[in-house]
Protein backbone atom coordinates (compact mmCIF):
# COMPACT_ATOMS: atom_id res chain seq x y z
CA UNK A 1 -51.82 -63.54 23.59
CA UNK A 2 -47.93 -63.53 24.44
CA UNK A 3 -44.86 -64.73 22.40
CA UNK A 4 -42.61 -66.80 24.38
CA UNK A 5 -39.98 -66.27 22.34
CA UNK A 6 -40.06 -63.09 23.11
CA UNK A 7 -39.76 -62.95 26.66
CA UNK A 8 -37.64 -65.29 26.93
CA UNK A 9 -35.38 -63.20 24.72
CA UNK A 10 -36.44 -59.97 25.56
CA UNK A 11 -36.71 -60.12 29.59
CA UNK A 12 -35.46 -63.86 30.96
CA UNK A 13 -32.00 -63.78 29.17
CA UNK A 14 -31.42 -60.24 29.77
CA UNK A 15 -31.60 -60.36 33.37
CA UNK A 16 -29.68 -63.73 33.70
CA UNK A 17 -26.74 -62.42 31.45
CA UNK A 18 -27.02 -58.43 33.10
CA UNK A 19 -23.07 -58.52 33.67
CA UNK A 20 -23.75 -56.57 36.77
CA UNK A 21 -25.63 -58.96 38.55
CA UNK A 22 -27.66 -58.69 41.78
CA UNK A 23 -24.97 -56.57 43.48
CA UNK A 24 -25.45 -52.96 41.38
CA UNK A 25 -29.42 -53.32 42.03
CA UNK A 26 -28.96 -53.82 45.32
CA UNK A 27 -26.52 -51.13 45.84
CA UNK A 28 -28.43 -48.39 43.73
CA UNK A 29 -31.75 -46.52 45.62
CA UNK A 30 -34.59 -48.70 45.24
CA UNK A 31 -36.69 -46.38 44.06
CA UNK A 32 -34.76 -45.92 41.01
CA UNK A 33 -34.12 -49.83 40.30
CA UNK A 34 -36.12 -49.60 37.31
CA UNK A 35 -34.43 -46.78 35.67
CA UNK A 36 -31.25 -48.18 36.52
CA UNK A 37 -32.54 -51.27 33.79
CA UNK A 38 -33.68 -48.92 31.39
CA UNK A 39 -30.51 -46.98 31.27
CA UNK A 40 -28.10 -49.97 31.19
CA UNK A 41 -30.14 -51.40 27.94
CA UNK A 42 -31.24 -54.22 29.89
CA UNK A 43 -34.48 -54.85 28.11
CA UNK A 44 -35.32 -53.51 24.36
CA UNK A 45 -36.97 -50.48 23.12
CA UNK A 46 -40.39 -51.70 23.43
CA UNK A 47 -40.90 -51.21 27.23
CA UNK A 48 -41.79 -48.43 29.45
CA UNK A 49 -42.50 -47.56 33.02
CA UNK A 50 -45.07 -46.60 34.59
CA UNK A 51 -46.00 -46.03 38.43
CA UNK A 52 -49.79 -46.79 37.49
CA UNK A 53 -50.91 -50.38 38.89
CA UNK A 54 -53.93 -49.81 35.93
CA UNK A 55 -52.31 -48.99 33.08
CA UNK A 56 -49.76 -52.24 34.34
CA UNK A 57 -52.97 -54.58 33.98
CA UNK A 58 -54.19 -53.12 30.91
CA UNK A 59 -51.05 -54.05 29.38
CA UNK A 60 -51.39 -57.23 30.71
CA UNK A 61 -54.62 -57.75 29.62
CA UNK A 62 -53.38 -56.71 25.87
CA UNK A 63 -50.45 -59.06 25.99
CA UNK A 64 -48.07 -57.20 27.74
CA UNK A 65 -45.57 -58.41 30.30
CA UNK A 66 -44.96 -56.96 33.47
CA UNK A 67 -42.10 -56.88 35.63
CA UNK A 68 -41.93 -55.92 39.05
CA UNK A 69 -38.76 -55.25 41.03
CA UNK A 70 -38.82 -56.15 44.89
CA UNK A 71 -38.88 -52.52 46.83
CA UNK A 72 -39.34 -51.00 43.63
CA UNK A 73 -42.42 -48.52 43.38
CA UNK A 74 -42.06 -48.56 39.38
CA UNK A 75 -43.14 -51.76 36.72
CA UNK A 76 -41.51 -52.10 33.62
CA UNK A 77 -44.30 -53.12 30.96
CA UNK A 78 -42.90 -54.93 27.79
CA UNK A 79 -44.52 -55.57 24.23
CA UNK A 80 -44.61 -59.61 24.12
CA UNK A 81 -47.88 -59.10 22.44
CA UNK A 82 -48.94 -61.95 19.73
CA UNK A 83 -52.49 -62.43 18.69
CA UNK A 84 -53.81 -64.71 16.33
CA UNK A 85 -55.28 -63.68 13.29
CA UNK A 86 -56.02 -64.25 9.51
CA UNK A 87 -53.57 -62.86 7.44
CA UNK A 88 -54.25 -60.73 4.74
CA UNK A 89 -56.52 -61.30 2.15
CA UNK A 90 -58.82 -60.46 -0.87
CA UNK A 91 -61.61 -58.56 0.88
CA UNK A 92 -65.01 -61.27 0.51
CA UNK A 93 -67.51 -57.73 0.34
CA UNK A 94 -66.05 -55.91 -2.16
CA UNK A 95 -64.23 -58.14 -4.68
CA UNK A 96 -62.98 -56.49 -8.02
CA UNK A 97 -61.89 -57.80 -11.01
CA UNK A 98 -58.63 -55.05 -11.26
CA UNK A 99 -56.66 -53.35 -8.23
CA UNK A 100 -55.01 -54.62 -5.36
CA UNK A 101 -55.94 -58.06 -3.66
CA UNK A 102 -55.53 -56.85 -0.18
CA UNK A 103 -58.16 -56.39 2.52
CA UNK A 104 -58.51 -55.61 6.01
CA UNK A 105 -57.99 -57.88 8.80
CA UNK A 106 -59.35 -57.76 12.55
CA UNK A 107 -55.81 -56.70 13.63
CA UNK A 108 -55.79 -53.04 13.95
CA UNK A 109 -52.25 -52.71 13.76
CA UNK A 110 -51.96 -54.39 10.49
CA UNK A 111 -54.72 -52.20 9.40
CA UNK A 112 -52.74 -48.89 10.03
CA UNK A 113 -49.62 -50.54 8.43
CA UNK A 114 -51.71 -51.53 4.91
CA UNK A 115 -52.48 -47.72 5.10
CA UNK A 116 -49.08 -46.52 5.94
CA UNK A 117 -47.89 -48.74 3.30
CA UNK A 118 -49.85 -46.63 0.76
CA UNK A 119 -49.46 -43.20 2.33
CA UNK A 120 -46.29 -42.07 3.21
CA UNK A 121 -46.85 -38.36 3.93
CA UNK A 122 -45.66 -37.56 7.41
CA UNK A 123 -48.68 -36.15 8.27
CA UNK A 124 -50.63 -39.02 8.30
CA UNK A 125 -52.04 -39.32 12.10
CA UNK A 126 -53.30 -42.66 13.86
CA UNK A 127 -54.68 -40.36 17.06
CA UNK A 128 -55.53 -43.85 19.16
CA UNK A 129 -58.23 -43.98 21.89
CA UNK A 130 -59.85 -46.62 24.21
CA UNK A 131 -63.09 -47.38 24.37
CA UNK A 132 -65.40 -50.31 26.46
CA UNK A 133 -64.92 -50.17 30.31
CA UNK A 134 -64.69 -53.70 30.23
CA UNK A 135 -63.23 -54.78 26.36
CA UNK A 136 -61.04 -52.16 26.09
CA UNK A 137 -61.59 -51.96 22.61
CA UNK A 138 -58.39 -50.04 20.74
CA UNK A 139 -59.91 -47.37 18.04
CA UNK A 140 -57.56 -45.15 15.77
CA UNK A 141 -59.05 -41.78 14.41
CA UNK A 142 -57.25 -41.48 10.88
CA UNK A 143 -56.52 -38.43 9.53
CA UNK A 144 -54.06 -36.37 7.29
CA UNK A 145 -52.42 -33.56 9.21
CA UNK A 146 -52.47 -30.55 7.67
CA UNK A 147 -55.11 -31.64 4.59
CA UNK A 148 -58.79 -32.47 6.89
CA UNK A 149 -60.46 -29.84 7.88
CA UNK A 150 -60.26 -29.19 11.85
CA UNK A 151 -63.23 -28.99 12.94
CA UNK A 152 -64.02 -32.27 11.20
CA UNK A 153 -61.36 -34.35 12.87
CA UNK A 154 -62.49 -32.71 16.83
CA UNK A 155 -66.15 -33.53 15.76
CA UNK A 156 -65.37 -37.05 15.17
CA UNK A 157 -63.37 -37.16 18.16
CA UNK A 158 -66.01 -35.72 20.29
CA UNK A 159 -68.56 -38.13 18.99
CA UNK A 160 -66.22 -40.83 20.05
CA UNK A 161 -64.91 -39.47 23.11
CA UNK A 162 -68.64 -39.08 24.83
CA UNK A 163 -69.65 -42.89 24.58
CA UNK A 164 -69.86 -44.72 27.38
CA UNK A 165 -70.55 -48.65 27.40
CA UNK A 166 -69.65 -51.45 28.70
CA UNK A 167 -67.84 -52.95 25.81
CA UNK A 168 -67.18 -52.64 21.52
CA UNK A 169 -67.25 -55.90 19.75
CA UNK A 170 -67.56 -54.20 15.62
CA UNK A 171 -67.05 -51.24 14.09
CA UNK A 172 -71.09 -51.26 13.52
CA UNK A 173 -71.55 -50.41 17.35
CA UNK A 174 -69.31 -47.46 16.72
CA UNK A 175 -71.42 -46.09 13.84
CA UNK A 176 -74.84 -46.62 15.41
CA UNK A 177 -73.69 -44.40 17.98
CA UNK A 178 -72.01 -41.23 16.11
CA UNK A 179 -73.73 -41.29 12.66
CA UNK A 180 -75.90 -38.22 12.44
CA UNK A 181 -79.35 -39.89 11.44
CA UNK A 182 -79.46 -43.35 13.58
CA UNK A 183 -83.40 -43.74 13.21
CA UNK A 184 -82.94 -43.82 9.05
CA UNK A 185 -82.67 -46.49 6.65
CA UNK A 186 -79.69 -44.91 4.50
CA UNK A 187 -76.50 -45.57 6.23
CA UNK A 188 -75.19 -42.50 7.49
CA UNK A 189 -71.35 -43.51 7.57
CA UNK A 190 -70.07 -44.85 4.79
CA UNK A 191 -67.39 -48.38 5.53
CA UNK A 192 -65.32 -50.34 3.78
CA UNK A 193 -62.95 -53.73 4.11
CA UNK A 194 -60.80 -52.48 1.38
CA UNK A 195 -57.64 -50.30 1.98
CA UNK A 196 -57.21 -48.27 -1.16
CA UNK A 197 -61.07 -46.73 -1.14
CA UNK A 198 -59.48 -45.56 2.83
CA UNK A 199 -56.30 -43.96 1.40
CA UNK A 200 -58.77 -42.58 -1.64
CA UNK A 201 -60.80 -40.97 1.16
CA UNK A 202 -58.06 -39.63 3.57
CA UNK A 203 -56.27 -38.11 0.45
CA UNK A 204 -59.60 -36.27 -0.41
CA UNK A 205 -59.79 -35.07 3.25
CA UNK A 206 -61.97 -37.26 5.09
CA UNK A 207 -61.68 -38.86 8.41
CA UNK A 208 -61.44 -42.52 9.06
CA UNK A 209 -62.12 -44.69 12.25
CA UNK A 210 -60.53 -48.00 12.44
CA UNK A 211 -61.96 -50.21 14.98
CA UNK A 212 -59.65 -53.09 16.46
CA UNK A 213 -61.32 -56.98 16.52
CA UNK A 214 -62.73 -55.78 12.64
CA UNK A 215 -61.72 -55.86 9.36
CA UNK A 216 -64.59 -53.31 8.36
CA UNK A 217 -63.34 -48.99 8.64
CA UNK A 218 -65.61 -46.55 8.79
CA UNK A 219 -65.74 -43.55 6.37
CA UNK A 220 -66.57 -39.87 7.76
CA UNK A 221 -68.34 -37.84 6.07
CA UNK A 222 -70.85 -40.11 3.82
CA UNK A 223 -72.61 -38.85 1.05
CA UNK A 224 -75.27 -40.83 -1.07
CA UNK A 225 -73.47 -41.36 -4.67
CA UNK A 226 -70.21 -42.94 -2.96
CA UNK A 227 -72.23 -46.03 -2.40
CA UNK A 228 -72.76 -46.40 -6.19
CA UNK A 229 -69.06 -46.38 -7.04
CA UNK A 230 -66.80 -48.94 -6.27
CA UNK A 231 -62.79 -49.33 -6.21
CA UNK A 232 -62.92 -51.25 -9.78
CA UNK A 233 -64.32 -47.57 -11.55
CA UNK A 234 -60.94 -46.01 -11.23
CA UNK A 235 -59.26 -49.28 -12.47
CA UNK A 236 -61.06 -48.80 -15.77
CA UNK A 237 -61.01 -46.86 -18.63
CA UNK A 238 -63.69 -43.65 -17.27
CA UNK A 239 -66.15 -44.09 -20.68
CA UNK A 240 -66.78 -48.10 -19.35
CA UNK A 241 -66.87 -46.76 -15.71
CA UNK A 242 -69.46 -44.33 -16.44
CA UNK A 243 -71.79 -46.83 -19.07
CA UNK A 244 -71.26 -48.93 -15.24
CA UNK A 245 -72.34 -46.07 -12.99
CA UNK A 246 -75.42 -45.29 -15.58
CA UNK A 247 -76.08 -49.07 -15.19
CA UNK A 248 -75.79 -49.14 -11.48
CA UNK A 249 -78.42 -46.25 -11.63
CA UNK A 250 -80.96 -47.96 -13.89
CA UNK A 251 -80.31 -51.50 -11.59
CA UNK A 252 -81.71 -49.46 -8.47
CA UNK A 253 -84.88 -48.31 -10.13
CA UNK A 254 -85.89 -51.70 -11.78
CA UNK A 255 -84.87 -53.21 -8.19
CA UNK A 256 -87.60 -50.73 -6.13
CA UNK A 257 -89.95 -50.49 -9.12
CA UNK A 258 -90.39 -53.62 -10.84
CA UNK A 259 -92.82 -55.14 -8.66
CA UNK A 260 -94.84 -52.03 -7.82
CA UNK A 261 -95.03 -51.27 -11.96
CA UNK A 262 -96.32 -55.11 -11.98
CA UNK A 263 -99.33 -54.54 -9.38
CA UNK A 264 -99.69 -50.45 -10.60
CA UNK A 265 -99.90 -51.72 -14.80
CA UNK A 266 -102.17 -54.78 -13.61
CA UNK A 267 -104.54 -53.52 -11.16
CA UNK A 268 -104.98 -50.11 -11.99
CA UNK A 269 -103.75 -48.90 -15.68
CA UNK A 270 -103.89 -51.34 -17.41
CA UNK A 271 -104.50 -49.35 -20.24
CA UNK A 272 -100.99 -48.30 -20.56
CA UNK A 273 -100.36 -51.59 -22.12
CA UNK A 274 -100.18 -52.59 -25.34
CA UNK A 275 -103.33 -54.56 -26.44
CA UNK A 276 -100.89 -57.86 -27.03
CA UNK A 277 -99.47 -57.60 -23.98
CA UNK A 278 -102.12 -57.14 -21.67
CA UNK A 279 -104.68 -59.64 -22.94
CA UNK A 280 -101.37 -61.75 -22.57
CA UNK A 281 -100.78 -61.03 -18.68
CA UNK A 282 -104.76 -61.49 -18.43
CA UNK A 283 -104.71 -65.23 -19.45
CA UNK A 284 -102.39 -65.65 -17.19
CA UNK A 285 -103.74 -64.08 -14.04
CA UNK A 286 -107.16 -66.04 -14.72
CA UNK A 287 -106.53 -68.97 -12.81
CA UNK A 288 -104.53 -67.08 -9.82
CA UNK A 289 -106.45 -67.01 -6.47
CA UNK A 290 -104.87 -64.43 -5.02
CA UNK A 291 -104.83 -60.15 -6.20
CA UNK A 292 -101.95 -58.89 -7.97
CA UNK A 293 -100.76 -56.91 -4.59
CA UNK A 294 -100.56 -60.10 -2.37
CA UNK A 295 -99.21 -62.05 -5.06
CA UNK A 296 -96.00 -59.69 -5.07
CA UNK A 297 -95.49 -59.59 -1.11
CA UNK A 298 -95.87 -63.32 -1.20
CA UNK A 299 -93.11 -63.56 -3.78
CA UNK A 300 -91.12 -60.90 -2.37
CA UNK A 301 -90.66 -62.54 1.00
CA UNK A 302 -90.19 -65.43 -0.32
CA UNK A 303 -87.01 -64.28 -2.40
CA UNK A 304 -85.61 -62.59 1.00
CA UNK A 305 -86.13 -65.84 2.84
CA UNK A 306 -83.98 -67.68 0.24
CA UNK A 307 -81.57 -64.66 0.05
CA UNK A 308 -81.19 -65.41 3.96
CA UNK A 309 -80.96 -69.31 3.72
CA UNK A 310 -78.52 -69.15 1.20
CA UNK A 311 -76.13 -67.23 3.13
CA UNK A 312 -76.28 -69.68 6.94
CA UNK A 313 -76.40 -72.30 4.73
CA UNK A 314 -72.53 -73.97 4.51
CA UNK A 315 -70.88 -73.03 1.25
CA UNK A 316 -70.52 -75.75 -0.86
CA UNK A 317 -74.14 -76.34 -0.11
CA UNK A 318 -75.63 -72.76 -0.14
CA UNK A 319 -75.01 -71.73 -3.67
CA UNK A 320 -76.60 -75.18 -4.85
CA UNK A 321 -79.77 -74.79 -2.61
CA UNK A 322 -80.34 -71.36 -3.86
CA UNK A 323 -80.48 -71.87 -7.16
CA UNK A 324 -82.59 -75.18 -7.29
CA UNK A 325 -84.61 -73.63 -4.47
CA UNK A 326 -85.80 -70.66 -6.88
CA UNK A 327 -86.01 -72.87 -10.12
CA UNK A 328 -88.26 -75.64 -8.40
CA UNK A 329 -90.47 -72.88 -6.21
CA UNK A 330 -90.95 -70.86 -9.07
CA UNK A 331 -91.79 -73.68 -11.43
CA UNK A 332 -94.35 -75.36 -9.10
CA UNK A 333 -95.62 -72.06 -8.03
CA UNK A 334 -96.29 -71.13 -11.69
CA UNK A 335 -97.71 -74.78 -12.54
CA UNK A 336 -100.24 -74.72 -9.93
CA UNK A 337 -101.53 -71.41 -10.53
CA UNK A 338 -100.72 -69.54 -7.14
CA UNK A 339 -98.40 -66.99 -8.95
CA UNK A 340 -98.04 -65.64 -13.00
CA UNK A 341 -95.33 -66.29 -14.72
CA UNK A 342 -94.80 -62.75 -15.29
CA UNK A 343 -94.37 -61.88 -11.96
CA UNK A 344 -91.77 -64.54 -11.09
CA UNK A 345 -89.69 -62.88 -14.29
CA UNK A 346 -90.19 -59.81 -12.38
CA UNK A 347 -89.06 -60.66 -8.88
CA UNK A 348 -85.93 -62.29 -10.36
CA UNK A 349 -84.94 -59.26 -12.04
CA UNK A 350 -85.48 -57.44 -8.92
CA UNK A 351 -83.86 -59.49 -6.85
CA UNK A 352 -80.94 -59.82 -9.36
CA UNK A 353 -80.71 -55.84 -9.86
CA UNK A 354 -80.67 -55.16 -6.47
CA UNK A 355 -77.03 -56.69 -5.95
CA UNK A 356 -75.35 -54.31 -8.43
CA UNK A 357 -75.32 -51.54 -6.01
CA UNK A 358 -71.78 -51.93 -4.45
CA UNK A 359 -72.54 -51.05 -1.07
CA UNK A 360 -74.30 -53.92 1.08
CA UNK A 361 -75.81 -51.27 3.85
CA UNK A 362 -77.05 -49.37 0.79
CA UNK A 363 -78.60 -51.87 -0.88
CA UNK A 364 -80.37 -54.15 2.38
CA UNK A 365 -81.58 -50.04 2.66
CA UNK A 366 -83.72 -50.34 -0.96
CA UNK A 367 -84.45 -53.75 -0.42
CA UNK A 368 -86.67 -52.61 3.11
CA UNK A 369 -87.93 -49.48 0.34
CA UNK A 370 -89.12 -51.52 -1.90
CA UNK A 371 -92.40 -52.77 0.65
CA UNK A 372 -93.57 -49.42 1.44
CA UNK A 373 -93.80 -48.23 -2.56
CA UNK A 374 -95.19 -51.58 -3.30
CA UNK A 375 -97.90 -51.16 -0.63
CA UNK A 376 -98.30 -47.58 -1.41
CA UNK A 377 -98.58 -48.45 -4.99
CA UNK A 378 -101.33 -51.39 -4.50
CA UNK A 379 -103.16 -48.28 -2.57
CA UNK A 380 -102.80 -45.51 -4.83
CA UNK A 381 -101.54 -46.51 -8.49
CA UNK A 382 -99.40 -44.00 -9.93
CA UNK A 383 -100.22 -41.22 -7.10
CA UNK A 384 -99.11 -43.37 -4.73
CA UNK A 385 -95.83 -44.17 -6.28
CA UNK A 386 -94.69 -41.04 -6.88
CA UNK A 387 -96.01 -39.52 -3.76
CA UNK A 388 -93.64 -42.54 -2.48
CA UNK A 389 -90.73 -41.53 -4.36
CA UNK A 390 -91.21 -38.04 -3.47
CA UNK A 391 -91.09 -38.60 0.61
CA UNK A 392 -87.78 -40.84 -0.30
CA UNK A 393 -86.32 -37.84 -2.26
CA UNK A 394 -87.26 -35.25 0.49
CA UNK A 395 -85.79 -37.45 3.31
CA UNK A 396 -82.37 -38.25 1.41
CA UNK A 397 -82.22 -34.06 0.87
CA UNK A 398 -82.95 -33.35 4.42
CA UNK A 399 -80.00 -36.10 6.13
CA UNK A 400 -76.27 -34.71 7.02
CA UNK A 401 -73.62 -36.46 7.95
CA UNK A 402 -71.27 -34.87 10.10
CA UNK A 403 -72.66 -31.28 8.38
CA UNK A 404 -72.29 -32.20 4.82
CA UNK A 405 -75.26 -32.51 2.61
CA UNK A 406 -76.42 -36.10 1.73
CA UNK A 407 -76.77 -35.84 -1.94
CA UNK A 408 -74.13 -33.44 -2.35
CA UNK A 409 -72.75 -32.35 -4.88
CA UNK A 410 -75.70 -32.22 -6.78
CA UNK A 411 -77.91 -30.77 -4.05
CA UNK A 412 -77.19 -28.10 -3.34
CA UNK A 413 -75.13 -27.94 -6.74
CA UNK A 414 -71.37 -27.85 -6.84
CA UNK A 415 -70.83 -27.70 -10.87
CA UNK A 416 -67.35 -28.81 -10.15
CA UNK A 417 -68.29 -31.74 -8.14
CA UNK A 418 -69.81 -33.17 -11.02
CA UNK A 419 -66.98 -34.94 -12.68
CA UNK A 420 -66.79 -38.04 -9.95
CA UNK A 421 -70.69 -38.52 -9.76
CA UNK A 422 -72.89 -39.83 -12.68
CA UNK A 423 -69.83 -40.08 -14.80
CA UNK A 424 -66.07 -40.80 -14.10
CA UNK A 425 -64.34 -37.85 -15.54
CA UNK A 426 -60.62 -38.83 -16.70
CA UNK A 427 -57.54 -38.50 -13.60
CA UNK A 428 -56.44 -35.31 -15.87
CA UNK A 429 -59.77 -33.61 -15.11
CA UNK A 430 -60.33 -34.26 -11.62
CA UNK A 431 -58.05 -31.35 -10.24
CA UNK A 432 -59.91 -30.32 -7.26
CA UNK A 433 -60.85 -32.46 -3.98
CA UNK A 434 -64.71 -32.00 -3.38
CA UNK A 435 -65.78 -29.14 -2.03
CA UNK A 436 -68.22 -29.71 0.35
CA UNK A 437 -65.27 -31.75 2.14
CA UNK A 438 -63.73 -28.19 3.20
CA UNK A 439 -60.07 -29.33 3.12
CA UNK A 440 -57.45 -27.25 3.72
CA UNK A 441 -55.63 -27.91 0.14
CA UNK A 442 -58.23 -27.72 -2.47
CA UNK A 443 -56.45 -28.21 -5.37
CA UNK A 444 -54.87 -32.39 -5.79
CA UNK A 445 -53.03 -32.32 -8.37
CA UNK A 446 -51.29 -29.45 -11.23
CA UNK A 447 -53.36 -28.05 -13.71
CA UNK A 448 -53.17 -29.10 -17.73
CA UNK A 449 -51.99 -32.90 -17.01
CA UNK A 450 -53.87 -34.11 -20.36
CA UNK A 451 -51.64 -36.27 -22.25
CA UNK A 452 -51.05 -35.01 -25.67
CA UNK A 453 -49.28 -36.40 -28.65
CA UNK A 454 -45.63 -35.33 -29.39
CA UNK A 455 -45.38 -32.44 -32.34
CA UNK A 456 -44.95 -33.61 -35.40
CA UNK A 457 -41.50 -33.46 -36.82
């Protein structure tokens, strides 16, 4: 956790080449031995003293070094720290084909300093507070002086500053225990391993909590479309990155719905088929043993075992296992008549939709969904998927996080909110921060910034 080069740089040749010598400590009040180092320029900028045997060891215990003076009240407590880490690298969550390469790391000091790097503005703040009686885990409240609302930033800290545990190993401990809605599905904190969607959010007046030991950051407040857009949108031409967001959209519907439309269209209305189609699915389904519901489950758990395989397995291996693991299940399952083949074509679409939503948190959040409407559906039919839908769409409208609407800005409506939601309105349009965010500058940028073509002559 220490450099030796350091001290031996920084504190051993100092004191062996002090031109003084023993004689002028000796000769000086003891009390003041310290100072009388710290005046002289004995010792570098990156020390300080400190009459506090605990705040002595917690240096120590963070890499510090501490030197004590015989008869000498006060320790000097030097910066040798040196930890070992990864450097920085392509974040593995949230890869993108355009923007910068650079992710977060578990060092929280190289965290700040990827954000620094991208916002200058003095008023950038890194207010830094302990928590963990016994890890003494370092976390950074991130904010923009003068742009985030106030009461935002002291509600954050207040959340922060009330926990009491034992110790913080992730950033996920952290957000368990200050999101607003800790008993739902839908992640109530929004977080991210990639610096430019942090400086995107502190510019727009959000708060940000960077967690040392992780190279995740969490994003305060959350609200539900963010986790449908990803960094790569405002890399690319807006027309493409709205056809993407449109796609995104239609990829989380087939991902809940596709296997409850299978059991709904085959068990109960099947006359919302055409003719064709349906006496096609019947041949099929004659020789399965099991009903169209328990068919799905069967094939639905058996996807998210494979999903979870694939990632312990080691990575040369995983990728290879996965995919011969589905084609041979499938195949045998379909050959000896436990499943259609209809409903494997289904699953795989589900499965495969369900990992264009950008967020992970967001989308593990569908994939639990997608039991309930399935066994509602099996229940009900059409009633019972809607009446599922419905209790999804009322919960999602009910959730804050840290006061803001969930599904804001469209509910309650914020007309011009609109131009960063379904669609990706052009840079030139997008002249206000969001509303509901109640920063202290609205306005981001000057009005009438729409290129135009030079006159003509």
């Amino acid at each position: 956790m220490v450099d030796g080069r350091i001290i031996d740089e920084t504190i051993i040749k100092p004191l062996i080449l002090y031109p003084e010598g023993q004689s002028e400590l000796t000769l000086h009040r003891k009390e003041n031995r310290v100072s009388l180092l710290m005046e002289k320029g004995v010792f570098t900028a990156a020390a300080k003293e400190t009459t506090r045997m605990g705040e002595a060891v917690s240096g120590v215990l963070e890499g510090d070094t501490a030197l004590f003076i015989d008869e000498c009240t006060a320790v000097l407590v030097l910066n040798t720290r040196k930890y070992e880490g990864r450097a920085v690298s392509e974040p593995v969550t949230e890869s993108e084909i355009k923007g910068p390469r650079d992710g977060f790391v578990e060092n929280i000091q190289t965290n700040a300093a990827l954000i620094r790097r991208r916002i200058k503005d003095p008023g950038l703040r890194f207010d830094k507070m302990t928590i963990g009686a016994r890890t003494q885990t370092t976390v950074c409240v991130s904010y923009i002086d003068g742009l985030t609302n106030d009461k935002l930033i002291g509600e954050v800290k207040q959340r922060l500053g009330r926990i009491k545990t034992d110790g913080v190993i992730s950033s996920e401990e952290i957000q368990e225990l200050i999101e607003d809605t800790p008993y739902s599905i839908f992640p109530g904190i929004h977080n991210t391993e990639r610096p430019d969607k942090v400086c995107s959010a502190l510019l727009e007046g959000r708060v940000v909590v960077l967690v040392d030991n992780t190279p995740f950051v969490s994003i305060i407040p959350a609200v539900y479309w963010e986790f449908f857009t990803s960094s790569g949108d405002y890399y690319s031409h807006f027309i493409y990155s709205s056809f993407i967001r449109w796609i995104r959209q239609l990829a989380l519907f087939i991902s809940i719905s596709a296997s409850s439309f299978y059991v709904m269209l085959t068990s109960y209305h099947q006359e919302m088929l055409p003719t064709v189609l349906a006496m096609k699915i019947s041949a099929d389904r004659a020789g399965v043993p099991f009903p169209a519901f328990l068919e799905a489950v069967i094939m639905e758990l058996i996807i998210e075992i494979m999903k979870e395989a694939g990632l312990r397995l080691p990575k040369p291996i995983g990728q290879t296992v996965s995919i011969v693991g589905s084609l041979v299940i499938g195949q045998a399952a379909v050959a000896a008549g436990l499943v259609s083949p209809l409903l494997i074509i289904v699953i795989a679409v589900a499965a495969i939709s369900s990992f264009s939503i950008p967020n992970f948190r967001m989308s593990n959040a569908f994939q639990l969904l997608r039991f309930p409407v399935l066994a509602a559906t099996a229940c009900f039919g059409l009633l019972g998927y809607l009446a599922c839908v419905i209790v999804v769409l009322l919960r999602l409208m009910s959730m804050r996080s840290y006061g803001t609407p969930y599904l804001a800005p469209v509910i309650p409506f914020d007309k011009s909110g609109q131009k960063d939601v379904f669609v990706r309105a052009p840079w030139w349009k997008m002249d206000w921060r969001p509303r509901f965010l109640k920063a202290k500058e609205g306005r981001r940028q000057a009005p009438n910034l729409r290129p135009k073509p030079p006159p003509k002559g």
